[in-house]
Protein backbone atom coordinates (compact mmCIF):
# COMPACT_ATOMS: atom_id res chain seq x y z
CA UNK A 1 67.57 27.55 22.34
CA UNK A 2 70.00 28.73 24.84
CA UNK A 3 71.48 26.47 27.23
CA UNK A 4 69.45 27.76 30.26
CA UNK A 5 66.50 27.00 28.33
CA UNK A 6 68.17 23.66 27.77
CA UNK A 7 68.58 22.56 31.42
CA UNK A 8 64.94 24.29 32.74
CA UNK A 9 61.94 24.38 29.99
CA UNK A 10 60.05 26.48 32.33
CA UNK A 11 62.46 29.07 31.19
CA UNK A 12 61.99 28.48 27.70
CA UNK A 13 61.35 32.01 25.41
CA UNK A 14 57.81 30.17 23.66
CA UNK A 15 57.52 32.06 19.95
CA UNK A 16 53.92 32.35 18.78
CA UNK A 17 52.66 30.44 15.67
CA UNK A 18 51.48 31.86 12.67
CA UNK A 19 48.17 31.50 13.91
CA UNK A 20 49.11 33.59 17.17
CA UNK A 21 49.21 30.07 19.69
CA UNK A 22 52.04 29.35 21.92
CA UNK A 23 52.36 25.44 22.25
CA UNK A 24 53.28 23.16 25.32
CA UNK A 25 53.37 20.10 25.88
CA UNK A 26 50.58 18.31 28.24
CA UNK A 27 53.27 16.49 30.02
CA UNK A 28 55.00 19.11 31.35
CA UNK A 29 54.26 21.58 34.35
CA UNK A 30 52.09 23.57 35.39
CA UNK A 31 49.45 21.03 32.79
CA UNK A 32 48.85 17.67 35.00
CA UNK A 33 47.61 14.58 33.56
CA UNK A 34 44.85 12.51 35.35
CA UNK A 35 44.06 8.77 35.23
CA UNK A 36 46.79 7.74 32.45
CA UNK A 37 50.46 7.32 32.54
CA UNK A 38 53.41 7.93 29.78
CA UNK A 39 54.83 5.07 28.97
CA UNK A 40 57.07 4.26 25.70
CA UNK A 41 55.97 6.14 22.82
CA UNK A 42 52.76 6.97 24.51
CA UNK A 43 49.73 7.12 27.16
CA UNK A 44 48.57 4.13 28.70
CA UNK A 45 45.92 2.90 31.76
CA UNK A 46 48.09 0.19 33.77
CA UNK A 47 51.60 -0.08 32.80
CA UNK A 48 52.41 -2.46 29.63
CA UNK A 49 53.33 -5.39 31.60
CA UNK A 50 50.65 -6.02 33.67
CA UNK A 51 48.24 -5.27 30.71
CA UNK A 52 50.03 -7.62 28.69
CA UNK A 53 49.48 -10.66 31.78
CA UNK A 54 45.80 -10.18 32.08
CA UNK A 55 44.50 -10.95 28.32
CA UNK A 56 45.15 -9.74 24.58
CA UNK A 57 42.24 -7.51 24.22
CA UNK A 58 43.60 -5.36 27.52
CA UNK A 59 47.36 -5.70 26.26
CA UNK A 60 45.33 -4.04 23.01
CA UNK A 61 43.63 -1.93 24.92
CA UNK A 62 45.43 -0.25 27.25
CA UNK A 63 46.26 2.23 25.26
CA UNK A 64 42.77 3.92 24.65
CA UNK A 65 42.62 6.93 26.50
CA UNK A 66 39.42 6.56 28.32
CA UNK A 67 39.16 8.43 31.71
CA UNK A 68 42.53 10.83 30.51
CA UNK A 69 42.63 14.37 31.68
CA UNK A 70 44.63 17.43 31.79
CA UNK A 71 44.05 19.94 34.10
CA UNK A 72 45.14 23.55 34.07
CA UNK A 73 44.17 27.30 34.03
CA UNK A 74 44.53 30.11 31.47
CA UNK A 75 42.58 33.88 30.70
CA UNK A 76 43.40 32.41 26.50
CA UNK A 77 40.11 32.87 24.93
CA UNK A 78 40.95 30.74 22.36
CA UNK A 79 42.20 26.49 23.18
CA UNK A 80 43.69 24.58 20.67
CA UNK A 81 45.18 21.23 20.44
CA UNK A 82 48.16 19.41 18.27
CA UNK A 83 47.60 15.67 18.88
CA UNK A 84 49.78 12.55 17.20
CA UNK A 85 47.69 8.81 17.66
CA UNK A 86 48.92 5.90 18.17
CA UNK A 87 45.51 4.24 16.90
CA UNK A 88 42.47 5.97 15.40
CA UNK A 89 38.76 4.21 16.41
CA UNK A 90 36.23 3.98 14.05
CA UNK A 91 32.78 2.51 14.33
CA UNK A 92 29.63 3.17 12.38
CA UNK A 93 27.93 3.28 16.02
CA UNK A 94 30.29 5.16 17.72
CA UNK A 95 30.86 9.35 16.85
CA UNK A 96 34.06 9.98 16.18
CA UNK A 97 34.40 13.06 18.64
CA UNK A 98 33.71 10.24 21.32
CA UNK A 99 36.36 7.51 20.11
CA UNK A 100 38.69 10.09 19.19
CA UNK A 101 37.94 13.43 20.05
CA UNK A 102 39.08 15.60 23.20
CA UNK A 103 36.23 17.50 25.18
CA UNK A 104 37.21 21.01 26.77
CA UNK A 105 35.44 22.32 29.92
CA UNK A 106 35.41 25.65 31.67
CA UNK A 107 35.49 24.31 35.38
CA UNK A 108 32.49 21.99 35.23
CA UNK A 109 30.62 23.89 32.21
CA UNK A 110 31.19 22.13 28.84
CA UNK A 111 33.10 24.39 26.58
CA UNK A 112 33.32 22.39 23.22
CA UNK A 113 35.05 19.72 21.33
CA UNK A 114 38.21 19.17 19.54
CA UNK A 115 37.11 17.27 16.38
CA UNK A 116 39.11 15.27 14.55
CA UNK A 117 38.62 15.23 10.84
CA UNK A 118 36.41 12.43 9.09
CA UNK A 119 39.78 10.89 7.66
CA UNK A 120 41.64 11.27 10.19
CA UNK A 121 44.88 8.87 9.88
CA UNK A 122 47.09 9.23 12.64
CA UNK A 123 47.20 13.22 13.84
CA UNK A 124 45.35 16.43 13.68
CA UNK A 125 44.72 19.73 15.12
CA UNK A 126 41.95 21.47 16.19
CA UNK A 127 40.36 24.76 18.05
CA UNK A 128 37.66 25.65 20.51
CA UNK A 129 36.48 29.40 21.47
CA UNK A 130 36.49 30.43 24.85
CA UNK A 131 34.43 33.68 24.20
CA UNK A 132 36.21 34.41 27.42
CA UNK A 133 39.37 36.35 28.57
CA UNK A 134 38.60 35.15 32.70
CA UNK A 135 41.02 33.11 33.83
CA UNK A 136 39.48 29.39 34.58
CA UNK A 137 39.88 26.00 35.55
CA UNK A 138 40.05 23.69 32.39
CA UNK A 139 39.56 20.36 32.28
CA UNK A 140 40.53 18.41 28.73
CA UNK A 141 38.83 15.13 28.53
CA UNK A 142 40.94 12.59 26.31
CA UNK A 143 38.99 10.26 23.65
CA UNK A 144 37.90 7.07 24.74
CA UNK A 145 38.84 4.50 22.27
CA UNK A 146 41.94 5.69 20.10
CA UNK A 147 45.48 5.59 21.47
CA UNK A 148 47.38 8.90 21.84
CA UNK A 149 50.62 9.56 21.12
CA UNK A 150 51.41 13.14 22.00
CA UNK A 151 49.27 16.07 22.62
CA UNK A 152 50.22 19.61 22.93
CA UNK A 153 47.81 22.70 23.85
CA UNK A 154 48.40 25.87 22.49
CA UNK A 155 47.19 29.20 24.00
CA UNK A 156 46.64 32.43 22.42
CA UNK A 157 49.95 34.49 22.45
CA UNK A 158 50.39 36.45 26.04
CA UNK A 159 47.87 33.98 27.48
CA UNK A 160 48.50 33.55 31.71
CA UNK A 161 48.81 29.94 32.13
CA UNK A 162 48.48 28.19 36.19
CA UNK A 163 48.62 25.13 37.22
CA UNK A 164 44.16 24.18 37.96
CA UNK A 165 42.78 23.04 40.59
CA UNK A 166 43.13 19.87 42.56
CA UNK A 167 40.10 17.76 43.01
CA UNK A 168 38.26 17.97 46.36
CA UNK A 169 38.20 14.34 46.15
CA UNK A 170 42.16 13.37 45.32
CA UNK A 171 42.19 9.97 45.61
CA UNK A 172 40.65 8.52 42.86
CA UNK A 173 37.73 6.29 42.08
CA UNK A 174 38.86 3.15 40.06
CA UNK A 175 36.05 1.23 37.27
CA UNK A 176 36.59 -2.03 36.33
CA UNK A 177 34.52 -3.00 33.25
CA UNK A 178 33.48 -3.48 29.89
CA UNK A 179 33.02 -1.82 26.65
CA UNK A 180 30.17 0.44 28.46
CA UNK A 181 32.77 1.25 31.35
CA UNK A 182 35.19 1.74 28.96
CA UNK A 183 32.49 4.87 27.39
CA UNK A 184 30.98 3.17 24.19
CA UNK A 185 29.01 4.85 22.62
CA UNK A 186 29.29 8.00 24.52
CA UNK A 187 29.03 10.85 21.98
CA UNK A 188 31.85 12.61 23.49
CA UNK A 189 34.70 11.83 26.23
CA UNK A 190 33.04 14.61 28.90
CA UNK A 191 29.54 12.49 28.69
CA UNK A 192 30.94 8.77 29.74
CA UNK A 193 29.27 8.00 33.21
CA UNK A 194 32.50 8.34 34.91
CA UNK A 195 33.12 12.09 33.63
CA UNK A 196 29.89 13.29 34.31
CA UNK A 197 30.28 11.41 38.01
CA UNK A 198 33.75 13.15 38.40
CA UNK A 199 32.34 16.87 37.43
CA UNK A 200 29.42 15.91 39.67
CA UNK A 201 31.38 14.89 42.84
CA UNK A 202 34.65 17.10 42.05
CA UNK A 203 36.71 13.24 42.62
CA UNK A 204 39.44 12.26 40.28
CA UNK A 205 39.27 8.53 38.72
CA UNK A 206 40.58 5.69 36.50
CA UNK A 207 39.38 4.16 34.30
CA UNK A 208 39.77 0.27 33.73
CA UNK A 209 36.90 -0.61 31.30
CA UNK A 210 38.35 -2.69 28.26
CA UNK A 211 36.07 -3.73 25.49
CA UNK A 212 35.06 -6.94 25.09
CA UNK A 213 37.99 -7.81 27.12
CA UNK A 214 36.77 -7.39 31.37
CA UNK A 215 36.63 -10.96 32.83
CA UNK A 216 37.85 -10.53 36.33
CA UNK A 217 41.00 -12.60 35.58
CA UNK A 218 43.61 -12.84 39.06
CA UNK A 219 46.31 -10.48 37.36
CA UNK A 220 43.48 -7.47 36.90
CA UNK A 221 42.29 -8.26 40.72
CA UNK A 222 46.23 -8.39 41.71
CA UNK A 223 46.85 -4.87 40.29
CA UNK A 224 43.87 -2.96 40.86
CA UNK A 225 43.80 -4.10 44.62
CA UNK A 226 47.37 -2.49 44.67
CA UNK A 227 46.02 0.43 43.73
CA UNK A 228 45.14 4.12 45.78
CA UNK A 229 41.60 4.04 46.18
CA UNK A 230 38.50 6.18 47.67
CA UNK A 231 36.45 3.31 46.07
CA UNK A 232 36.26 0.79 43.29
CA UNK A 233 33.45 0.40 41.05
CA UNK A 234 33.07 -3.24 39.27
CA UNK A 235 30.65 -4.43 36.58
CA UNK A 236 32.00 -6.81 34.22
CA UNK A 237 29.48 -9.74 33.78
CA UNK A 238 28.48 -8.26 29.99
CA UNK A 239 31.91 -9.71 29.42
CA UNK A 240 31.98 -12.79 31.50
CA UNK A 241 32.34 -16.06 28.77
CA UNK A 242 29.59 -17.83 31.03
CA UNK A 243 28.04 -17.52 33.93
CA UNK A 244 30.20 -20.34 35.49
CA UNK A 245 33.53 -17.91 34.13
CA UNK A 246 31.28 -15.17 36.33
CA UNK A 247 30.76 -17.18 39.45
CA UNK A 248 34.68 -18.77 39.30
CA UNK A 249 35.88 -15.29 39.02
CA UNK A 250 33.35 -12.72 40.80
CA UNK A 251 33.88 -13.15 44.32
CA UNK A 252 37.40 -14.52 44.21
CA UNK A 253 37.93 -10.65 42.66
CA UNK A 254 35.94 -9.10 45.87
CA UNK A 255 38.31 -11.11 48.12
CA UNK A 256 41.26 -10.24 45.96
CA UNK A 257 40.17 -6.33 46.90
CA UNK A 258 39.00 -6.79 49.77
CA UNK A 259 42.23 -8.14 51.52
CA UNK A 260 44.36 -5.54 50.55
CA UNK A 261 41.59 -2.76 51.39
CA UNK A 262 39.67 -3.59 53.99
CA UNK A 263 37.92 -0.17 54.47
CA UNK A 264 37.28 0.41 50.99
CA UNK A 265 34.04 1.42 49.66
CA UNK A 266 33.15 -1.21 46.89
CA UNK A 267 30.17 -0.73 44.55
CA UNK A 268 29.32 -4.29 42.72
CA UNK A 269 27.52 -3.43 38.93
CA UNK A 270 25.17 -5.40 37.14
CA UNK A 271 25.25 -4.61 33.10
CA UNK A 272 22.90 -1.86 32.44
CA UNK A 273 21.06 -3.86 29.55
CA UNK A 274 17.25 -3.33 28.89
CA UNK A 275 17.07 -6.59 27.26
CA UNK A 276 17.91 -8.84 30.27
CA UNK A 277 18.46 -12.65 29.10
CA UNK A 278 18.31 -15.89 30.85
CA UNK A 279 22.43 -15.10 30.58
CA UNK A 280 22.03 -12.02 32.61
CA UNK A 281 19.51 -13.32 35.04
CA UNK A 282 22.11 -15.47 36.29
CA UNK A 283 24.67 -13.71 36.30
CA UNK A 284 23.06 -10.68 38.39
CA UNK A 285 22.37 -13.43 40.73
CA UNK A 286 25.81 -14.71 41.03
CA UNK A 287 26.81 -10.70 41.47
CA UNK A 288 23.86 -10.24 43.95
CA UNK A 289 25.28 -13.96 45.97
CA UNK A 290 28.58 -11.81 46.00
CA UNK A 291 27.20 -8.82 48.09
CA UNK A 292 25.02 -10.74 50.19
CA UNK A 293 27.75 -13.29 51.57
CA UNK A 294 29.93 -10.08 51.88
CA UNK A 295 26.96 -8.37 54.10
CA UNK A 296 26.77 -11.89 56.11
CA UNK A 297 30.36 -12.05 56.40
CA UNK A 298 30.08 -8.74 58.60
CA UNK A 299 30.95 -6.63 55.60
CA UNK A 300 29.63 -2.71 55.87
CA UNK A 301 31.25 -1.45 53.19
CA UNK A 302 30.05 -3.48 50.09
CA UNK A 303 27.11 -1.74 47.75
CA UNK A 304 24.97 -3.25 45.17
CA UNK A 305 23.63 -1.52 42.36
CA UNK A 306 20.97 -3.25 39.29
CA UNK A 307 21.88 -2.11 36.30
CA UNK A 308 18.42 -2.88 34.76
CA UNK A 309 17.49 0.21 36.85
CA UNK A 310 19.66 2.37 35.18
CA UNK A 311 18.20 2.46 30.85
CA UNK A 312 14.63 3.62 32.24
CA UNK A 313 13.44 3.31 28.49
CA UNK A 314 13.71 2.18 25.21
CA UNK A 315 16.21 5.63 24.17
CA UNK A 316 18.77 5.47 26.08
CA UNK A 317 20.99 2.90 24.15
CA UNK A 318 22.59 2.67 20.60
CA UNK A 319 22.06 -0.61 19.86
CA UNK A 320 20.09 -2.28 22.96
CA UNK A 321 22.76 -2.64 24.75
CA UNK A 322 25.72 0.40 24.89
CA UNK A 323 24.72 3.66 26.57
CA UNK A 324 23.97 6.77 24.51
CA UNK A 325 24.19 10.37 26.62
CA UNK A 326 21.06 9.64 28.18
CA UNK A 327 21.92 6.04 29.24
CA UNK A 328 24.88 7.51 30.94
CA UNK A 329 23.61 9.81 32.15
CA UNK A 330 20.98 7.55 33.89
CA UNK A 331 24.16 5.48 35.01
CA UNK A 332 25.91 8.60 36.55
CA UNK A 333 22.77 9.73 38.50
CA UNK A 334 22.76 6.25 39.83
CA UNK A 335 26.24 5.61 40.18
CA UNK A 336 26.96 9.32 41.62
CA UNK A 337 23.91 9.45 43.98
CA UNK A 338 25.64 6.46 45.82
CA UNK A 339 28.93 7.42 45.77
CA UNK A 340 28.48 11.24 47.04
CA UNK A 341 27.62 9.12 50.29
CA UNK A 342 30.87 7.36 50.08
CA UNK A 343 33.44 9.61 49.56
């Protein structure tokens, strides 16, 4: 490496593989990462810290990738990807090209899926054809429940490569949630609610949903109300230890939000569960008490939506209660039909 190349990269001489790719690194221009930050050895939601003061399981969490993207254009008919993990998820419920795979689209047309090998340990490296030499908007969806370390994208040898373009929505949406907000058991990153909302409604977003972990505490409600918004999304009762946790926590949250953003659209979530308890009952009506003091309070900008409306039948679900593709898609019609009035 010469010592131009050492003070700018961008004017780095990149040799070819034996395989004919040229590699670069996601974090550095013209590729731009969406709705994660680099922190340490490694890509996280919300910075350490704050993780670390909410609970364990988001300190654990935080990590997971869901919501990650990296956006960028290129006439390489060929896409290929060297990632290192920091954590590998594996569930007999959950595909591993969702918990740890990377999706690839062509603007907003699905392109394929970087598939990580069935013993996968901590890295791996994998290719998806184009068929194309156009040049195009890519988007590169990151896994949504395994921790990444590094991930470069390599591009066929004389490939163009641009920075892509911006979303018409910048400002992003920001879901609060559980395991389901989080994507389980999407089959694939690109098919989580939010994805399919974002490629719907061209708006970027983050993604806050931490398994098993979402209960509204005051240091999640402190940071996400600090946060750039075009409108928060919150469903996190599936998590709630009781309904009294629920009720303690639910519209203290709202207020939390609400003071800091007092124009911002907010969408209130019931879990999308077909099997609604006694459990649930009450705690859609605590969620539903929420809104409705909001609306009497003079509040225009508060929305509710039932998540028993959203898993129409008996399919859309692995296990009764986490969304396959067809539960979220159900969730992204209903989620993304309100919000294209929003934003």
């Amino acid at each position: 490496m010469s010592e131009i190349e050492k003070i700018d990269k961008n004017l780095m001489v990149r040799a070819a593989d034996e395989n004919g790719f040229v590699w670069y690194d996601c974090m550095d221009a013209p590729f731009r990462v969406y709705g994660l930050i680099y922190e340490g050895d490694g890509f996280v939601r919300m910075p350490q810290d704050v993780a670390s003061n909410v609970n364990d399981g988001v300190a654990l969490l935080n990590d997971n990738t869901a919501g990650g993207r990296v956006r960028f254009a290129t006439d390489s008919p060929d896409v290929s990807i060297r990632v290192q993990m920091r954590n590998v998820g594996k569930m007999p419920h959950f595909p591993l090209t969702g918990s740890v795979g990377f999706d690839l689209y062509c603007g907003h047309i699905y392109t394929g899926t970087f598939t990580p090998p069935f013993d996968i340990v901590d890295r791996y490296t994998s290719t998806v054809c184009r068929e194309s030499t156009a040049m195009s908007d890519m988007v590169l969806d990151f896994p949504l429940y395994s921790g990444v370390k590094k991930l470069e994208i390599g591009l066929r040898e004389g490939a163009a490569l641009r920075a892509g373009r911006e979303y018409r929505v910048k400002t992003p949406v920001v879901y609060y949630g559980s395991s389901i907000t989080q994507g389980g058991c999407a089959s694939r990153p690109g098919n989580s609610y939010q994805s399919v909302v974002s490629r719907l409604l061209d708006c970027d977003f983050v993604n806050l949903g931490f398994s098993g972990s979402a209960r509204g505490e005051d240091a999640i409600a402190e940071y996400i109300a600090g946060l750039n918004m075009s409108a928060f999304v919150y469903d996190y009762d599936h998590n709630a230890p009781s309904p009294e946790h629920l009720e303690r926590t639910h519209a203290k949250m709202f207020r939390t939000i609400r003071e800091r953003n007092p124009e911002l659209p907010v969408v209130m979530m019931t879990r999308p569960d077909p099997r609604f308890s006694d459990n649930a009952e009450k705690c859609r009506a605590i969620i539903m008490k929420t809104y409705t003091d909001a609306l009497a309070a003079g509040d225009k900008n508060v929305y509710f939506l039932d998540g028993r409306s959203f898993v129409r039948d008996g399919d859309g679900t692995v296990d009764g209660s986490h969304p396959n593709d067809l539960g979220f898609r159900y969730m992204a019609e209903a989620v993304g039909g309100l919000l294209k009035g929003l934003l």
